[in-house]
C-alpha atoms as a PDB file:
ATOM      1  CA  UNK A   1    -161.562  87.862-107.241  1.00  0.00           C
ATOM      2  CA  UNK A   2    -161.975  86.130-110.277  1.00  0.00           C
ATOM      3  CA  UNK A   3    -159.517  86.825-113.307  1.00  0.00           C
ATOM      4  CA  UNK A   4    -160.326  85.926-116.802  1.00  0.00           C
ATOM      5  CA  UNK A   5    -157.699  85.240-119.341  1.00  0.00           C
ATOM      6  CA  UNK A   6    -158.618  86.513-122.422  1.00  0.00           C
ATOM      7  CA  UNK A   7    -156.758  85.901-125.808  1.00  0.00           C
ATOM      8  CA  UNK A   8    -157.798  87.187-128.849  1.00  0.00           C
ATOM      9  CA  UNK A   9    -156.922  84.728-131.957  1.00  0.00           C
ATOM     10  CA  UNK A  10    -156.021  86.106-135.452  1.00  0.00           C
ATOM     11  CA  UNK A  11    -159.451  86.366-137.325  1.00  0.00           C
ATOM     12  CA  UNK A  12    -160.000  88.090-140.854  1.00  0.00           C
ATOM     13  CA  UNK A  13    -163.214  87.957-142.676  1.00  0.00           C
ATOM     14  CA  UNK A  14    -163.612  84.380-140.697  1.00  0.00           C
ATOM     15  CA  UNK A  15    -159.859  83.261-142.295  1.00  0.00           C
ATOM     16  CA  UNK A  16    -157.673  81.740-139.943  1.00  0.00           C
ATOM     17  CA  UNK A  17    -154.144  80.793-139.794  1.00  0.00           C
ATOM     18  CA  UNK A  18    -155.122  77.403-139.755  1.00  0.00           C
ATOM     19  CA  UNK A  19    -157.441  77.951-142.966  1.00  0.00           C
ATOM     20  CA  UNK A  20    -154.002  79.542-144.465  1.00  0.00           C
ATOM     21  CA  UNK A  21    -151.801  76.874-143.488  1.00  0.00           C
ATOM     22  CA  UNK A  22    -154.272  74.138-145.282  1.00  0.00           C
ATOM     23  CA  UNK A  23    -154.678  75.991-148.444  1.00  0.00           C
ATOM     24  CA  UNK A  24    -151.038  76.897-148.798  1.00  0.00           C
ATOM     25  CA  UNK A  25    -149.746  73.439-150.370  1.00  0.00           C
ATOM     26  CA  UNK A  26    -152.609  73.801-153.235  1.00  0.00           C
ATOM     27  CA  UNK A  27    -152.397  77.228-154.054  1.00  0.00           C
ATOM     28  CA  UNK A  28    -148.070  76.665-154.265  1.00  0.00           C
ATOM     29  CA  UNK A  29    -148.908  73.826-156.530  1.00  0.00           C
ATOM     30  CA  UNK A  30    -151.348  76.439-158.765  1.00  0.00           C
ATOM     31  CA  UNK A  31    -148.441  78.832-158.685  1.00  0.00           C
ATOM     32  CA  UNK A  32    -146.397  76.768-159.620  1.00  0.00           C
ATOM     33  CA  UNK A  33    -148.220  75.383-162.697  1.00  0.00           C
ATOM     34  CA  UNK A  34    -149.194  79.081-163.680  1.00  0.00           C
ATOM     35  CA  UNK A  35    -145.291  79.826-163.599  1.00  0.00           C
ATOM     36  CA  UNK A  36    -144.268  76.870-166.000  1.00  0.00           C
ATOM     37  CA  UNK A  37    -147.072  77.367-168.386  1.00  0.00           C
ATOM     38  CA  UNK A  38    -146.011  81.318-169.034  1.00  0.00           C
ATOM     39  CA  UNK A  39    -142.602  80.366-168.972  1.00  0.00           C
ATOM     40  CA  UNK A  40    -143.566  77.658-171.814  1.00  0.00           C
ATOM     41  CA  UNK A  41    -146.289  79.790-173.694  1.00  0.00           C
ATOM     42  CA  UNK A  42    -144.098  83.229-174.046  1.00  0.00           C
ATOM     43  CA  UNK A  43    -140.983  80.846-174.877  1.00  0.00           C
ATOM     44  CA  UNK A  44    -141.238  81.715-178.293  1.00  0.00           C
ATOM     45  CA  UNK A  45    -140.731  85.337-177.402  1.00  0.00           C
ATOM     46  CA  UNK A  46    -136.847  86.065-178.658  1.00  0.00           C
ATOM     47  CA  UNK A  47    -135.610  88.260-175.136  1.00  0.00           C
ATOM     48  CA  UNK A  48    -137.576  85.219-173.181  1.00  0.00           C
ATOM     49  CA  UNK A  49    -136.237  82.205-174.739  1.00  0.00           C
ATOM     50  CA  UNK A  50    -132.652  83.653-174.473  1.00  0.00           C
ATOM     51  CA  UNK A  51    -132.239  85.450-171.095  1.00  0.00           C
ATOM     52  CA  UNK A  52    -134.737  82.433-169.109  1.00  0.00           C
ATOM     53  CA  UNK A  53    -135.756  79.679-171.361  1.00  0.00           C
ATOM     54  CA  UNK A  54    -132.108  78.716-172.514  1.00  0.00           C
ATOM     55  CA  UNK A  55    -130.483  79.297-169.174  1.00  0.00           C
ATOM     56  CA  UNK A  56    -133.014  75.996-167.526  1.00  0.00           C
ATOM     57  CA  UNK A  57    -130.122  73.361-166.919  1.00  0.00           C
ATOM     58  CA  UNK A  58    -132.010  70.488-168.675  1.00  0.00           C
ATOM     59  CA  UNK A  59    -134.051  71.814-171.137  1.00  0.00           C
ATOM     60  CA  UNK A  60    -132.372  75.053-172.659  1.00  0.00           C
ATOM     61  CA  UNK A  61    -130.535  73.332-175.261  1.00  0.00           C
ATOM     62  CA  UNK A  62    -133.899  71.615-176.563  1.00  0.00           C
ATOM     63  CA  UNK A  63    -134.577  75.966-177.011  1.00  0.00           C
ATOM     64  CA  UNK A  64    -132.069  77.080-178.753  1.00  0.00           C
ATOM     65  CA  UNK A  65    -132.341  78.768-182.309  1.00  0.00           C
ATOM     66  CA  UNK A  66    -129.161  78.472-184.735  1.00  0.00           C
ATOM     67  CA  UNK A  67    -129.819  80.171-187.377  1.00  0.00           C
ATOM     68  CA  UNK A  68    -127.122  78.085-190.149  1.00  0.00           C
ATOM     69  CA  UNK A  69    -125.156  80.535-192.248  1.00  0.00           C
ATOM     70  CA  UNK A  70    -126.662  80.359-195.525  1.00  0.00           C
ATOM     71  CA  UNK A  71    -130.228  81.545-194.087  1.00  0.00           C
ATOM     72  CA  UNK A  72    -128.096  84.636-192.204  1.00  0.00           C
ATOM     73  CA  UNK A  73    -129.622  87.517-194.479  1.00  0.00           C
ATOM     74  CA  UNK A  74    -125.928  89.995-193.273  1.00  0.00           C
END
């Protein structure tokens, strides 16, 4: 007689998609801010600064190390 249309939402541990969808702005900004401060703290690192630091468009040049020819120990 009667039919009931049941639909069964997404629910993990009481997170929702919803819950997901509001957080995902903040935790892309704290991923983002985690990124540039590793990049910036192992910058220093000789294979970093010259295969990623140097290759940024704007600030690589401020990176680079020339070493001038009289301090070139070869």
């Amino acid at each position: 007689m009667y039919e009931f249309l049941l639909t069964v939402l997404f629910n993990s541990y009481a997170i929702e998609p919803v819950d997901i969808a509001n957080s995902a702005p903040m935790a892309a900004t704290f991923a983002a801010a985690t990124g540039i401060f590793a990049l910036f703290f192992f910058a220093e690192v000789p294979r970093v600064r010259i295969d990623i630091v140097e290759k940024i468009p704007v600030i690589g040049s401020y990176f680079k190390k020339e070493i001038p020819p009289e301090d070139n120990p070869f």
